[in-house]
C-alpha atoms as a PDB file:
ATOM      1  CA  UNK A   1     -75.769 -97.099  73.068  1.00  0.00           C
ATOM      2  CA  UNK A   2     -73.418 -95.364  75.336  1.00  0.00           C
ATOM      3  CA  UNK A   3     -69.191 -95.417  74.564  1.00  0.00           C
ATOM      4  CA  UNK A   4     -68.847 -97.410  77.665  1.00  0.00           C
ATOM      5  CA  UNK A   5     -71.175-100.010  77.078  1.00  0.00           C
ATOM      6  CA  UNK A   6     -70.472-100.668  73.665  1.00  0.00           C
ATOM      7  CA  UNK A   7     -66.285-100.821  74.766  1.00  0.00           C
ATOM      8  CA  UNK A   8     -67.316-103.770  77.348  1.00  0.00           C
ATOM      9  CA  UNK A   9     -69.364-105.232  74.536  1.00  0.00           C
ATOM     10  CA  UNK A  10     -66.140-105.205  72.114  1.00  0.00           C
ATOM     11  CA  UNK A  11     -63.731-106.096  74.988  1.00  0.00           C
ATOM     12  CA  UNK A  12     -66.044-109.439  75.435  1.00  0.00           C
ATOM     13  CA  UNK A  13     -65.761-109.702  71.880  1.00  0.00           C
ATOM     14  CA  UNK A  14     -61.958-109.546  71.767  1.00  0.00           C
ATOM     15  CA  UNK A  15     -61.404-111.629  74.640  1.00  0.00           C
ATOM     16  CA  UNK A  16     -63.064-114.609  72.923  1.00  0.00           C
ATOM     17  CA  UNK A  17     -61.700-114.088  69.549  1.00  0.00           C
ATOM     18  CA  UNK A  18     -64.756-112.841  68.073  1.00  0.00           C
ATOM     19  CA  UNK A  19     -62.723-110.529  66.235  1.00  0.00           C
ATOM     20  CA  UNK A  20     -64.820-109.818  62.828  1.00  0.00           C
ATOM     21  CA  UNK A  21     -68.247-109.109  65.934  1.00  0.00           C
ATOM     22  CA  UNK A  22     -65.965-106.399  67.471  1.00  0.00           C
ATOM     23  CA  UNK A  23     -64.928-104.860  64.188  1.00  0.00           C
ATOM     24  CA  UNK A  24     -68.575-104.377  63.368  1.00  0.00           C
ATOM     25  CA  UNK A  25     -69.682-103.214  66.510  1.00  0.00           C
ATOM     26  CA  UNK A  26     -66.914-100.263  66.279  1.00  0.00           C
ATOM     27  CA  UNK A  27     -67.671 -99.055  62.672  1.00  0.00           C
ATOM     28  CA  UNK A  28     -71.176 -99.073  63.578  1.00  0.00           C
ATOM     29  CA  UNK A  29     -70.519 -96.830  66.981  1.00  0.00           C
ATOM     30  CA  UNK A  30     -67.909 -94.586  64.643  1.00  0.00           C
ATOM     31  CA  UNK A  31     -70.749 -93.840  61.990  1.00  0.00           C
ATOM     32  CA  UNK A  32     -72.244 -91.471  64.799  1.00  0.00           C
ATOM     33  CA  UNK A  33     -69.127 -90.438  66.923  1.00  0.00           C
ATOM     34  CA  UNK A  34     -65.952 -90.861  64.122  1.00  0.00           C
ATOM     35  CA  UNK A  35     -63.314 -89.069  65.803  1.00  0.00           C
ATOM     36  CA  UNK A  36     -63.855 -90.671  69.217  1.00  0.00           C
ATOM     37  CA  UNK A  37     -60.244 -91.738  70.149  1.00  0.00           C
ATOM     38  CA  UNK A  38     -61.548 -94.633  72.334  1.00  0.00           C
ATOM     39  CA  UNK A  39     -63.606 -96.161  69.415  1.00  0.00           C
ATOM     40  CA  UNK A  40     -60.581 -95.891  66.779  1.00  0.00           C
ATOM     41  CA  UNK A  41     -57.998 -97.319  69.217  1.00  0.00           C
ATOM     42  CA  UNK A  42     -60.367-100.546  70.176  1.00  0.00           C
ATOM     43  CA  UNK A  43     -60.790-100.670  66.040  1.00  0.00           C
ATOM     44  CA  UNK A  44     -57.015-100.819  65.655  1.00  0.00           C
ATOM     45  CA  UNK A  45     -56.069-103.284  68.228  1.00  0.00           C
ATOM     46  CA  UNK A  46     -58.262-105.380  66.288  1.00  0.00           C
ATOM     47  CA  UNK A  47     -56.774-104.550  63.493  1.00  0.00           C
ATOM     48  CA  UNK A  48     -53.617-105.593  65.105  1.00  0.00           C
ATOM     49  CA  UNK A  49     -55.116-108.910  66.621  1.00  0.00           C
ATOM     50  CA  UNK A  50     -56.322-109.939  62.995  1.00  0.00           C
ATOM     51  CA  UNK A  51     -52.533-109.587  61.708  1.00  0.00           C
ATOM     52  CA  UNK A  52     -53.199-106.468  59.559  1.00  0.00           C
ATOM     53  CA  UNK A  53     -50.970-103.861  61.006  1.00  0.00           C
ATOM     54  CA  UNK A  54     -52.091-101.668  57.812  1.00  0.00           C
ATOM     55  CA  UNK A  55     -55.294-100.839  58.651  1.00  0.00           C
ATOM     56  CA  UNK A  56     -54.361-100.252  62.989  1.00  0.00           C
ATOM     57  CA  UNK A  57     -51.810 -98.200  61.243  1.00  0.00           C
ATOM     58  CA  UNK A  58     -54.134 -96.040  59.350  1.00  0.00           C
ATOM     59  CA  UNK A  59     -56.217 -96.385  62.695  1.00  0.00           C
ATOM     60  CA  UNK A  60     -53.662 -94.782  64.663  1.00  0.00           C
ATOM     61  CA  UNK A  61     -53.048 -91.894  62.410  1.00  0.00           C
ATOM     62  CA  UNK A  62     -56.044 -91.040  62.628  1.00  0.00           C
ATOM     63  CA  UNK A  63     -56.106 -90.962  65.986  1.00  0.00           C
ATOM     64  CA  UNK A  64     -52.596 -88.538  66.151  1.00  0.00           C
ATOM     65  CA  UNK A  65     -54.589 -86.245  63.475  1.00  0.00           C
ATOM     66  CA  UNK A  66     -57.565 -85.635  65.211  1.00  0.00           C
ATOM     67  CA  UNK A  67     -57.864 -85.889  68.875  1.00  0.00           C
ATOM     68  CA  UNK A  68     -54.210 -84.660  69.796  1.00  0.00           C
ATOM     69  CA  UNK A  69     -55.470 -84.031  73.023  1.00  0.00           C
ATOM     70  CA  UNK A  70     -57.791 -86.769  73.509  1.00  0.00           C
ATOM     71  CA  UNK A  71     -56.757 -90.122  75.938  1.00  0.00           C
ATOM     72  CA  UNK A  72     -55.426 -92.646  73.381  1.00  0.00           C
ATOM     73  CA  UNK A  73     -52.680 -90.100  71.828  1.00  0.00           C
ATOM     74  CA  UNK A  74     -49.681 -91.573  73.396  1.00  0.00           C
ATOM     75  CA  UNK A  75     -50.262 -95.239  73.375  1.00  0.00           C
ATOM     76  CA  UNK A  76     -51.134 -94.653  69.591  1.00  0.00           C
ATOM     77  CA  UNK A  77     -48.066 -93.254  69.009  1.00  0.00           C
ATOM     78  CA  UNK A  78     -46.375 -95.781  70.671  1.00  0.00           C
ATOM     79  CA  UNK A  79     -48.049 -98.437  69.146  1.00  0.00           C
ATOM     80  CA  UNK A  80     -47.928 -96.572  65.735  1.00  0.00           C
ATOM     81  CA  UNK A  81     -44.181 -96.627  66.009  1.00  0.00           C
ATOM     82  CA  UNK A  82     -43.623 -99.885  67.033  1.00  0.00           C
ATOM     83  CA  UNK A  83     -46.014-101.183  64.188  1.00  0.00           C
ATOM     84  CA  UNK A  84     -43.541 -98.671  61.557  1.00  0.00           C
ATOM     85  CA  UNK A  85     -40.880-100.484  62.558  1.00  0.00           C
ATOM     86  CA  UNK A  86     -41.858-103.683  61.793  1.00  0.00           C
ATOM     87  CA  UNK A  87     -41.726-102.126  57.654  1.00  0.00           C
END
């Protein structure tokens, strides 16, 4: 399944709360593409929308670490930042 589609799939997912359906949709997609920024930042908003800034934390790391160039840097930082804070 392409990026895309499976991104619609877990924005459905999100917007009706089916929070745990999204999570497992995203590991499963990261198992064959694990450093695809789009991917971890959908996996850490759920993170976030599940109350466990943690894990979005260790998300967003990630993210920072190993696609500095890739689309998702800067609103991980941000959001990285904001969720450091709140500690």
């Amino acid at each position: 399944m392409e990026v895309e589609n499976i991104l619609e799939e877990v924005k459905f997912y999100i917007l009706n709360r089916r929070y745990n359906e999204a999570e497992h949709l995203l590991k499963e997609a990261l198992k064959d593409k694990p450093y695809d920024d789009e991917l971890l930042y959908n996996l850490a908003i759920v993170y976030e929308l599940r109350a466990e800034p943690k894990k979005a934390m260790e998300i967003y790391r990630k993210i920072v670490q190993f696609s500095p160039e890739g689309r998702r840097v800067a609103e991980a930082k941000r959001r990285l930042q904001k969720l450091e804070g709140g500690f």
